[in-house]
N, C-alpha and C. Protein backbone atom coordinates (compact mmCIF):
# COMPACT_ATOMS: atom_id res chain seq x y z
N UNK A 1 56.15 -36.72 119.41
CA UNK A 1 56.36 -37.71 118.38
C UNK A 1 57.02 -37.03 117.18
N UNK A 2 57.77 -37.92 116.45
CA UNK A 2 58.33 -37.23 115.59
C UNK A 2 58.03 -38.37 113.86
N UNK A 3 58.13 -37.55 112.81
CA UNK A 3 57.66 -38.43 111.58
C UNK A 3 58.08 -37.92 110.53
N UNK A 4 58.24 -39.17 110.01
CA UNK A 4 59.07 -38.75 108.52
C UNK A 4 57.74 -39.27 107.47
N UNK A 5 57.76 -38.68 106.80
CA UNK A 5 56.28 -38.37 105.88
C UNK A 5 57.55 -39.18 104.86
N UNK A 6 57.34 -40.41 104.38
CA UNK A 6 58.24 -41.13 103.46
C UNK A 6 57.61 -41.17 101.89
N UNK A 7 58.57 -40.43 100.97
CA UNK A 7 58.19 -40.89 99.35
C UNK A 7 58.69 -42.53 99.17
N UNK A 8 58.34 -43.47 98.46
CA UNK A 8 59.06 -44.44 98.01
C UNK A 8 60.57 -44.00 97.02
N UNK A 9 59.86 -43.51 95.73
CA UNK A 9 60.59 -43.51 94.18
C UNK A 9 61.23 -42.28 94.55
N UNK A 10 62.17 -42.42 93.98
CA UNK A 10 63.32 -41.30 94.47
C UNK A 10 64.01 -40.95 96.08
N UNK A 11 63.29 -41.68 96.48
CA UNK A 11 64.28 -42.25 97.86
C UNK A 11 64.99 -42.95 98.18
N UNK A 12 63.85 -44.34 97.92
CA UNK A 12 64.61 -45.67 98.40
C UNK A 12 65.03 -46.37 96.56
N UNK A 13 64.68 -46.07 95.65
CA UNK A 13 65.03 -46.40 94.29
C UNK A 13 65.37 -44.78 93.90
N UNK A 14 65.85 -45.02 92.54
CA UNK A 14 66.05 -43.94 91.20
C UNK A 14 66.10 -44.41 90.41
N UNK A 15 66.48 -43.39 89.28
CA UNK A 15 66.66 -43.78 87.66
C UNK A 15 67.82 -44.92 87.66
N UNK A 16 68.99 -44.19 88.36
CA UNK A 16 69.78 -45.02 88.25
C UNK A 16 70.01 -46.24 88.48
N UNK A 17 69.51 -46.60 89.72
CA UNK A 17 68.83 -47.73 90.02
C UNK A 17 68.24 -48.76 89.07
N UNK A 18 67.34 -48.02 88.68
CA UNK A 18 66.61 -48.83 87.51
C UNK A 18 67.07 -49.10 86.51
N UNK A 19 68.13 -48.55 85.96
CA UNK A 19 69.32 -48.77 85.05
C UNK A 19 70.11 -49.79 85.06
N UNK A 20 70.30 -49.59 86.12
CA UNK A 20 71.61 -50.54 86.38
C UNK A 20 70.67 -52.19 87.06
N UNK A 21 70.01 -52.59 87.37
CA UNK A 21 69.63 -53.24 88.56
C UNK A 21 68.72 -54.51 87.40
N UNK A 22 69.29 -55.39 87.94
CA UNK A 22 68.60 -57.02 87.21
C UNK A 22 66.98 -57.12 87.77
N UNK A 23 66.64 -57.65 86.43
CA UNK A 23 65.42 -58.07 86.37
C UNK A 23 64.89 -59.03 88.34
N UNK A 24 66.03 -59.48 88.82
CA UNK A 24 65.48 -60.11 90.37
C UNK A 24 65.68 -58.84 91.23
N UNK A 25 65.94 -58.05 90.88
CA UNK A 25 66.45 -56.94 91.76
C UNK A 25 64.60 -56.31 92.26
N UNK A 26 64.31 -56.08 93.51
CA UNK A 26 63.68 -55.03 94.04
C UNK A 26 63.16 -53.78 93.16
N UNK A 27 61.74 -53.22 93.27
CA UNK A 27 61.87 -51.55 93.34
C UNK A 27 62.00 -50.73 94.49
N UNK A 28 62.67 -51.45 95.73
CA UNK A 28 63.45 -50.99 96.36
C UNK A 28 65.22 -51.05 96.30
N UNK A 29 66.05 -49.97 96.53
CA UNK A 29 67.05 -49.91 96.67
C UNK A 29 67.46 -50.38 97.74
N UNK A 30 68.05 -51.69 98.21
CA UNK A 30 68.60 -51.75 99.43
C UNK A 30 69.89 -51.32 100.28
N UNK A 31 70.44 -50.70 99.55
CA UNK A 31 71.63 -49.81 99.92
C UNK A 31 71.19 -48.42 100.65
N UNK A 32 69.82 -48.09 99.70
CA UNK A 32 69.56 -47.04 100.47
C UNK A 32 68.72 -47.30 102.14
N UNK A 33 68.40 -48.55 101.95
CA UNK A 33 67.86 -48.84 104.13
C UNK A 33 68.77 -48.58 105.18
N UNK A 34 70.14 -48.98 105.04
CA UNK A 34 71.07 -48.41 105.36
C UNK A 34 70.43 -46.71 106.34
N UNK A 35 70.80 -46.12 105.41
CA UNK A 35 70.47 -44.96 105.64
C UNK A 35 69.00 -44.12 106.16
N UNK A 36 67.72 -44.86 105.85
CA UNK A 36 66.50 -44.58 106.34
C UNK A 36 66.73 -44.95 107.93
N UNK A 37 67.47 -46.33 107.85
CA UNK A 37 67.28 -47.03 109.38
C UNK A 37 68.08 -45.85 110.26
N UNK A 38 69.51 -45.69 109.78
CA UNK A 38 70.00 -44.27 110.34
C UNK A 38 69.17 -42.97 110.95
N UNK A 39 68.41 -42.31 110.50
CA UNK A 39 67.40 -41.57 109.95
C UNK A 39 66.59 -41.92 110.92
N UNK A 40 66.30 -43.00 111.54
CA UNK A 40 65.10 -43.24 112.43
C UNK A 40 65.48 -43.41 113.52
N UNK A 41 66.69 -44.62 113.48
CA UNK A 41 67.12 -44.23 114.48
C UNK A 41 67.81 -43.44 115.50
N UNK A 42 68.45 -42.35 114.96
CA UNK A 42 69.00 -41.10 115.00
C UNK A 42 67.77 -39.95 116.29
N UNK A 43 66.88 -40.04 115.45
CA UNK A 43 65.61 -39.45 115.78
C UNK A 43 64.97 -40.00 116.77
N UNK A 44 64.45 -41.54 116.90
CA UNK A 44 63.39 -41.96 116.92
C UNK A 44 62.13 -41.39 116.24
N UNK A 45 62.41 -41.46 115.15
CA UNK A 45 61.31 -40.91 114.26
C UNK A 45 60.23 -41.98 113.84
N UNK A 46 59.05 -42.02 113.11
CA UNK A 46 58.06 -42.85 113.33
C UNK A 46 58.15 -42.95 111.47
N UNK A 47 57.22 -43.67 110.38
CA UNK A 47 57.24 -43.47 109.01
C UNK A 47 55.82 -43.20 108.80
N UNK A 48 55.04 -42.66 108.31
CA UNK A 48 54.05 -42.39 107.68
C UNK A 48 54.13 -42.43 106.36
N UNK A 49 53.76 -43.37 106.03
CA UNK A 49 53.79 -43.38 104.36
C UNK A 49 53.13 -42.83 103.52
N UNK A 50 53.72 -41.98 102.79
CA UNK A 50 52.98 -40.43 102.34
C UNK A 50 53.12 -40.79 100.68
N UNK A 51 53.88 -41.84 100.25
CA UNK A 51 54.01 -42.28 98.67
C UNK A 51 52.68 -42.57 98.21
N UNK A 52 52.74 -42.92 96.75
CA UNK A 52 51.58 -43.45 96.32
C UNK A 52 51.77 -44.83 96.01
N UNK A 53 52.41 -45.28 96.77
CA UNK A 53 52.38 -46.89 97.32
C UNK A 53 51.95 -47.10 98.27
N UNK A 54 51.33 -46.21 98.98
CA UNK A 54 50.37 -46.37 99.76
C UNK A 54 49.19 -46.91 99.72
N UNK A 55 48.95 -46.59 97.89
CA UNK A 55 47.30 -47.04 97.77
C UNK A 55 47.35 -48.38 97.94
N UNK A 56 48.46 -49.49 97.53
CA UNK A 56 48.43 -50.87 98.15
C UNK A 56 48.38 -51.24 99.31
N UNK A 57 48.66 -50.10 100.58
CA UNK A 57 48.88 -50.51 102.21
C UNK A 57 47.45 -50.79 102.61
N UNK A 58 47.35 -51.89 103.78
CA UNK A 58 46.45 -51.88 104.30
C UNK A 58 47.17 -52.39 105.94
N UNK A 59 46.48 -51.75 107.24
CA UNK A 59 46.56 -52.34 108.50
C UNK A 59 46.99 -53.70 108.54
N UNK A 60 46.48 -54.52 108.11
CA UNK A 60 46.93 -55.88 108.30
C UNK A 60 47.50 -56.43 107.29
N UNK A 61 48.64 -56.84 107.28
CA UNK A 61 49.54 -57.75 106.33
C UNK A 61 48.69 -58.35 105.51
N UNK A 62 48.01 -59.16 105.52
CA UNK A 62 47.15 -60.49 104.27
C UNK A 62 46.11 -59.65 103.48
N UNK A 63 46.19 -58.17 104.26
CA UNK A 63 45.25 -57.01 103.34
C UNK A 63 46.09 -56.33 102.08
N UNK A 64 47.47 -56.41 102.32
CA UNK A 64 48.05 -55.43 101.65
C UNK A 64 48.32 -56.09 99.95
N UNK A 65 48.41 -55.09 99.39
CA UNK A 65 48.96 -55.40 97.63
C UNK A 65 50.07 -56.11 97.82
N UNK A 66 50.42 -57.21 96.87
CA UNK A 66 51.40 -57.56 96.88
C UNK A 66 52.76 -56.88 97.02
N UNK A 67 52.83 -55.57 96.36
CA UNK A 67 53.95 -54.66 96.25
C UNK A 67 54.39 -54.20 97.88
N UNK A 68 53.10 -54.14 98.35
CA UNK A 68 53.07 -53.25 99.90
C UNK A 68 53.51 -54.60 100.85
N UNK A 69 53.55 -55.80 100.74
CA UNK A 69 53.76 -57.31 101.09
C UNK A 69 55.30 -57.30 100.97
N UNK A 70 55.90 -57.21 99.60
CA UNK A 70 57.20 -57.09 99.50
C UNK A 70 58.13 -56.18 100.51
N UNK A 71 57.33 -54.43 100.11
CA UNK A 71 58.34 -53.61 100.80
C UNK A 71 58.07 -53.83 102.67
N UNK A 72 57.33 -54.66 103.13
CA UNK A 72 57.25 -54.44 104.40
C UNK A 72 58.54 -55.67 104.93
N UNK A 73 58.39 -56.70 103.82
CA UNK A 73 58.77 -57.72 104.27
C UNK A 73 60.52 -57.20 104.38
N UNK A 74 60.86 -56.44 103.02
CA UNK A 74 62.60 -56.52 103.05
C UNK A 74 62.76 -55.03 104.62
N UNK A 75 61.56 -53.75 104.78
CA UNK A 75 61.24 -53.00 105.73
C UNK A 75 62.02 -54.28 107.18
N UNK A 76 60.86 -54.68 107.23
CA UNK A 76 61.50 -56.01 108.34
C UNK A 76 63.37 -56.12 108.44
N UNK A 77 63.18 -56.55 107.66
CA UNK A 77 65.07 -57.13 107.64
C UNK A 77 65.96 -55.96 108.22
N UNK A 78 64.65 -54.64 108.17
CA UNK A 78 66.04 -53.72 108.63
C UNK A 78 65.43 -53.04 109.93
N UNK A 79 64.68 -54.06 110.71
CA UNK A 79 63.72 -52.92 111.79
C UNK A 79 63.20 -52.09 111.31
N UNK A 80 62.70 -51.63 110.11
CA UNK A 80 61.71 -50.45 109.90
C UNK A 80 60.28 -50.85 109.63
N UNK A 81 59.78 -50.00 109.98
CA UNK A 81 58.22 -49.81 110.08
C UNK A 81 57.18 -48.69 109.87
N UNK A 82 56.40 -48.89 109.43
CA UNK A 82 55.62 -48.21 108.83
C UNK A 82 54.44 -48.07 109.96
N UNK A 83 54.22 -46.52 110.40
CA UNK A 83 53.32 -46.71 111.27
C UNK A 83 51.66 -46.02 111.32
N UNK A 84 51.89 -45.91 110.19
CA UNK A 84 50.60 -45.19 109.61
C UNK A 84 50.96 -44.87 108.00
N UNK A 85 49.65 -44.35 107.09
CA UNK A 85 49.80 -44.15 105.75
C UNK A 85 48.89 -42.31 105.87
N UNK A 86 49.49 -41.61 104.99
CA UNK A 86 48.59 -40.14 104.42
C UNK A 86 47.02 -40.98 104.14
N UNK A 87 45.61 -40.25 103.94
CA UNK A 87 44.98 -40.52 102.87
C UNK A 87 44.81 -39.79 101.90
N UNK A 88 43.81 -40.01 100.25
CA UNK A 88 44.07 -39.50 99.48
C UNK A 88 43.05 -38.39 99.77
N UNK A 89 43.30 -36.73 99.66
CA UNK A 89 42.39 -35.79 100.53
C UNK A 89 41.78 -35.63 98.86
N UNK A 90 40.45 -34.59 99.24
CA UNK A 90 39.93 -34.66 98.14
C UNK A 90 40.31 -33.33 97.09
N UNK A 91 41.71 -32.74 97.66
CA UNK A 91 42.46 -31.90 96.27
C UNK A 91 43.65 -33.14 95.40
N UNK A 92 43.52 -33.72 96.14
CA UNK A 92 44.51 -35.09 95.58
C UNK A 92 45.87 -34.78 95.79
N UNK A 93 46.20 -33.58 96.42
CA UNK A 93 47.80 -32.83 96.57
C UNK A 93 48.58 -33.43 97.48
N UNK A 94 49.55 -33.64 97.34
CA UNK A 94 50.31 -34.69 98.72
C UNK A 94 50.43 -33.22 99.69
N UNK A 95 50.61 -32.35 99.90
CA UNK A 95 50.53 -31.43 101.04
C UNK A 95 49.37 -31.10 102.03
N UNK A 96 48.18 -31.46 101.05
CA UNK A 96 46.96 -31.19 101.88
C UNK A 96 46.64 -32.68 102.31
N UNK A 97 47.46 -34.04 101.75
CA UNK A 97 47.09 -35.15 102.70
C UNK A 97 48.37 -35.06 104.06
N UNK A 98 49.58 -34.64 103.65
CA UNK A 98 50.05 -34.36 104.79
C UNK A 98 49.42 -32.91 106.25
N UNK A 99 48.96 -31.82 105.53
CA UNK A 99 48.12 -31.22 106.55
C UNK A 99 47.12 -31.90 107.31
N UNK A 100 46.49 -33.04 106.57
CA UNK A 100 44.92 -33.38 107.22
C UNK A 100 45.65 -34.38 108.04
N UNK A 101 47.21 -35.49 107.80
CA UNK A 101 47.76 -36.40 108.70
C UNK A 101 48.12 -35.43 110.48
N UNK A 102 48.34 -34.30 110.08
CA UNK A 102 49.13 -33.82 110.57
C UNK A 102 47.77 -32.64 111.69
N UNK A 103 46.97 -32.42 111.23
CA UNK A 103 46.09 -31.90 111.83
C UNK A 103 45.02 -32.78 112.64
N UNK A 104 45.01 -33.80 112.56
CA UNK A 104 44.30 -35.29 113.29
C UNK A 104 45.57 -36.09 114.27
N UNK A 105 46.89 -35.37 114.34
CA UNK A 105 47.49 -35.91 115.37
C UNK A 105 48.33 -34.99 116.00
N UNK A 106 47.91 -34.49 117.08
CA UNK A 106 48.34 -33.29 117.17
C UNK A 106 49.74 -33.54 118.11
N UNK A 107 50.02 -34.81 118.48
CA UNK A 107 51.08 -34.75 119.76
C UNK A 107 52.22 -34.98 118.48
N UNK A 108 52.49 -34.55 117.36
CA UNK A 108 53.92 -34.54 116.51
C UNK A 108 54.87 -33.37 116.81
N UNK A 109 55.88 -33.19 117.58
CA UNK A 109 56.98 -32.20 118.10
C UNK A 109 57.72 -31.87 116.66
N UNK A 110 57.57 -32.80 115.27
CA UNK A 110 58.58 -32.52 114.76
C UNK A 110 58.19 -33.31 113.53
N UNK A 111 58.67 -32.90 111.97
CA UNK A 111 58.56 -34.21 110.78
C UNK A 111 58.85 -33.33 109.81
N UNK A 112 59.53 -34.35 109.13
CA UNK A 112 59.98 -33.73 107.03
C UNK A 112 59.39 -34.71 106.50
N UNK A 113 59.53 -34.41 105.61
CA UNK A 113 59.19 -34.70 104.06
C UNK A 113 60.31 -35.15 103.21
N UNK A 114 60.48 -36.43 103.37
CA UNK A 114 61.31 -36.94 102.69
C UNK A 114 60.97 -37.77 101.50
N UNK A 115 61.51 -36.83 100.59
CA UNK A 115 60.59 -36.64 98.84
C UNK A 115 61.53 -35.80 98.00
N UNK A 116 61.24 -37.02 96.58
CA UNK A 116 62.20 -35.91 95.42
C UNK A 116 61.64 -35.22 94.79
N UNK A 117 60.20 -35.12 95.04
CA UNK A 117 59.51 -34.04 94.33
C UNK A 117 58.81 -33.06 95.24
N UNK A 118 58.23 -31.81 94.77
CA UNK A 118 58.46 -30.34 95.09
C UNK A 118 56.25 -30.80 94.99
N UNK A 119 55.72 -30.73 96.04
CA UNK A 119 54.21 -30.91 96.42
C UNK A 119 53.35 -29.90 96.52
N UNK A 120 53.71 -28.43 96.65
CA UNK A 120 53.47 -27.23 97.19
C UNK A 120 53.91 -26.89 97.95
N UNK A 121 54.93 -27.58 99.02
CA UNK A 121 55.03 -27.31 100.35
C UNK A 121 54.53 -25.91 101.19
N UNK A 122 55.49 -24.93 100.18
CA UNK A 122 55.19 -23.89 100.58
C UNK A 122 53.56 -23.41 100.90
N UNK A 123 52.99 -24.02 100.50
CA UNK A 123 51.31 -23.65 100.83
C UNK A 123 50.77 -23.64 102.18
N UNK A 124 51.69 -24.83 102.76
CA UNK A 124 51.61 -24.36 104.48
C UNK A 124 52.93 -24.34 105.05
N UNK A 125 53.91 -23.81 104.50
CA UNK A 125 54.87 -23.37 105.49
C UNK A 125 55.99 -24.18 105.13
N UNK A 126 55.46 -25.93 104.93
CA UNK A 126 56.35 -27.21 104.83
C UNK A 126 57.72 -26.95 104.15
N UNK A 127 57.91 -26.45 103.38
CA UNK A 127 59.27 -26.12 102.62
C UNK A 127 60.54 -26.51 103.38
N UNK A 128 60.08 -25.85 104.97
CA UNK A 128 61.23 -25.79 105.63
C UNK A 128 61.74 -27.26 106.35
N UNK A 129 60.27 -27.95 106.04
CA UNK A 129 60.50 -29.65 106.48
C UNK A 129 60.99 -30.16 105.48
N UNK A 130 61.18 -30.21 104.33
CA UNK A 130 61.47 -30.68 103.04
C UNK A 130 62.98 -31.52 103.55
N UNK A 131 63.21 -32.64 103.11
CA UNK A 131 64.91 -32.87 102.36
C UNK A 131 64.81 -33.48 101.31
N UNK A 132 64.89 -32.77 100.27
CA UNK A 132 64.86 -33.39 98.78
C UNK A 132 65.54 -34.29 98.64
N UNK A 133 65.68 -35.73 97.90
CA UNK A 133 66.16 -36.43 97.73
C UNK A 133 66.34 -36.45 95.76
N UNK A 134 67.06 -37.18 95.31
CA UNK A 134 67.20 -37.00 93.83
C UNK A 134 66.77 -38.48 93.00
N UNK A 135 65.63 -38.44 92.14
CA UNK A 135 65.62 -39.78 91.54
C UNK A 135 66.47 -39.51 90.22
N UNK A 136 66.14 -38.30 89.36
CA UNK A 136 67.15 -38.14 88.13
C UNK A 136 68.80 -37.97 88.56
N UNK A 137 69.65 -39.25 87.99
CA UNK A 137 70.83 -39.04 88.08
C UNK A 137 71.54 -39.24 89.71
N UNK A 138 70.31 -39.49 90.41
CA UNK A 138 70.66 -39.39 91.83
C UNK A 138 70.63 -40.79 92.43
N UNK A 139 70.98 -41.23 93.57
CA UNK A 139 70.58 -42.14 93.83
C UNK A 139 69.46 -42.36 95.20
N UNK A 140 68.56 -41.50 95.27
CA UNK A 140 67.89 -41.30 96.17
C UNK A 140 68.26 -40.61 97.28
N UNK A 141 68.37 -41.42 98.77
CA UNK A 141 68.40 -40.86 99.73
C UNK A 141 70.11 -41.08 100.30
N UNK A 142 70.70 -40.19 100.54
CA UNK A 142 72.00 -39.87 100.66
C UNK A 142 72.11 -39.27 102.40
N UNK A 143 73.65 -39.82 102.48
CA UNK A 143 74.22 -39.12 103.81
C UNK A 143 73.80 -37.95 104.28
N UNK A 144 73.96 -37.25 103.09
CA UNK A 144 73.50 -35.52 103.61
C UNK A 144 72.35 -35.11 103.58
N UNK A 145 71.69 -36.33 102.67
CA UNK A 145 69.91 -36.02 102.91
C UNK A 145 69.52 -36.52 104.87
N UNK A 146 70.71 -37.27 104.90
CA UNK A 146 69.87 -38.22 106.91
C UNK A 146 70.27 -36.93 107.70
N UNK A 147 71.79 -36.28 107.44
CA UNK A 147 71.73 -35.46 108.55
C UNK A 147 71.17 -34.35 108.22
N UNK A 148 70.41 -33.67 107.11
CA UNK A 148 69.30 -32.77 107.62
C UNK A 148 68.42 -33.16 108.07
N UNK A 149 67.93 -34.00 107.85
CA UNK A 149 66.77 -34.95 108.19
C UNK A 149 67.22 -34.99 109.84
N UNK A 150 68.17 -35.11 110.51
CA UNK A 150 68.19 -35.75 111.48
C UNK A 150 68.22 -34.34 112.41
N UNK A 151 68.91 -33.22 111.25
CA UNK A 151 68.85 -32.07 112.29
C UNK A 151 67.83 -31.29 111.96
N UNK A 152 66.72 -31.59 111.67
CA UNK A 152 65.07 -30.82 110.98
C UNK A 152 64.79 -31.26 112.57
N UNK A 153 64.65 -32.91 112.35
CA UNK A 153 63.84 -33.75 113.30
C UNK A 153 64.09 -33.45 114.68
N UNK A 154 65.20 -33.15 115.36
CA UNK A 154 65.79 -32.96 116.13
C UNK A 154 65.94 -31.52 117.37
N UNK A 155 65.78 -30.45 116.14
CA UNK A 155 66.00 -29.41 116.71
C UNK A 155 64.82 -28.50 116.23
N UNK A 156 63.80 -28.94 115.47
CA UNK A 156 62.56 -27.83 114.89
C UNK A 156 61.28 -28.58 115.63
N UNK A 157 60.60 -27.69 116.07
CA UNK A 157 58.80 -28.11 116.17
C UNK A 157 57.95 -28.05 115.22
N UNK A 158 57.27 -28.94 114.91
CA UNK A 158 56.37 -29.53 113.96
C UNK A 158 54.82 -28.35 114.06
């Protein structure tokens, strides 16, 4: 199995984004699905939602926060799916909730971290799963962020 440990903010939105983008507009970027859907399907990669929009997810749709209701619904429009969430571990560090995702499923061949911010990685190794994405000045998740992503996923063991 393979998994992309997904940030929301600075992926699928940015600053710029938020700049530019009308009050009906999403805090999702939809220009950037485009490119996630790429990304998955490229791979067959799975999403684990590793953001802290997670704390709104729940298993069943009529459970979830409204926010987590929205992003599944426009998710839909593009075949993507969310197939599990991190939990919050008790250092609160997004690396040690990705170790504990990642140590409770052991059949994963492969996964990055697709995130504009820097978690520790290096604390277990992760660095090398990383593809930074840019929310300052950036517009999230970019061409050259899918094909590392696609050649992490592809050609490294998890």
């Amino acid at each position: 199995m393979k998994i992309i440990f997904l940030d929301i903010d600075g992926v699928l939105n940015s600053s710029r984004y938020f700049q530019e983008r009308t009050s009906k507009d999403m805090d999702i970027d939809v220009t950037r699905l485009p490119l996630l859907k790429r990304l998955i399907d490229e791979t067959e990669a799975s999403i684990v939602l590793s953001s802290s929009w997670r704390i709104g997810w729940a298993d069943q749709y009529s459970e979830r926060m409204e926010f987590c209701k929205k992003l599944t619904d426009i998710f839909d429009q593009y075949d993507i799916h969310i197939m599990s969430t991190t939990i919050r571990s008790q250092t609160g560090e997004r690396a040690d909730e990705v170790k504990e995702w990642l140590d409770s499923h052991n059949d994963v061949e492969s996964f990055i971290l697709l995130d504009d911010d820097h978690f520790k990685w290096e604390k277990y190794g992760y660095e090398k799963y990383w593809v930074k994405t840019s929310w300052y000045g950036g517009l999230g998740i970019t061409e050259e962020d899918v094909d590392k992503g696609i050649k992490i996923l592809n050609t490294m063991k998890g």
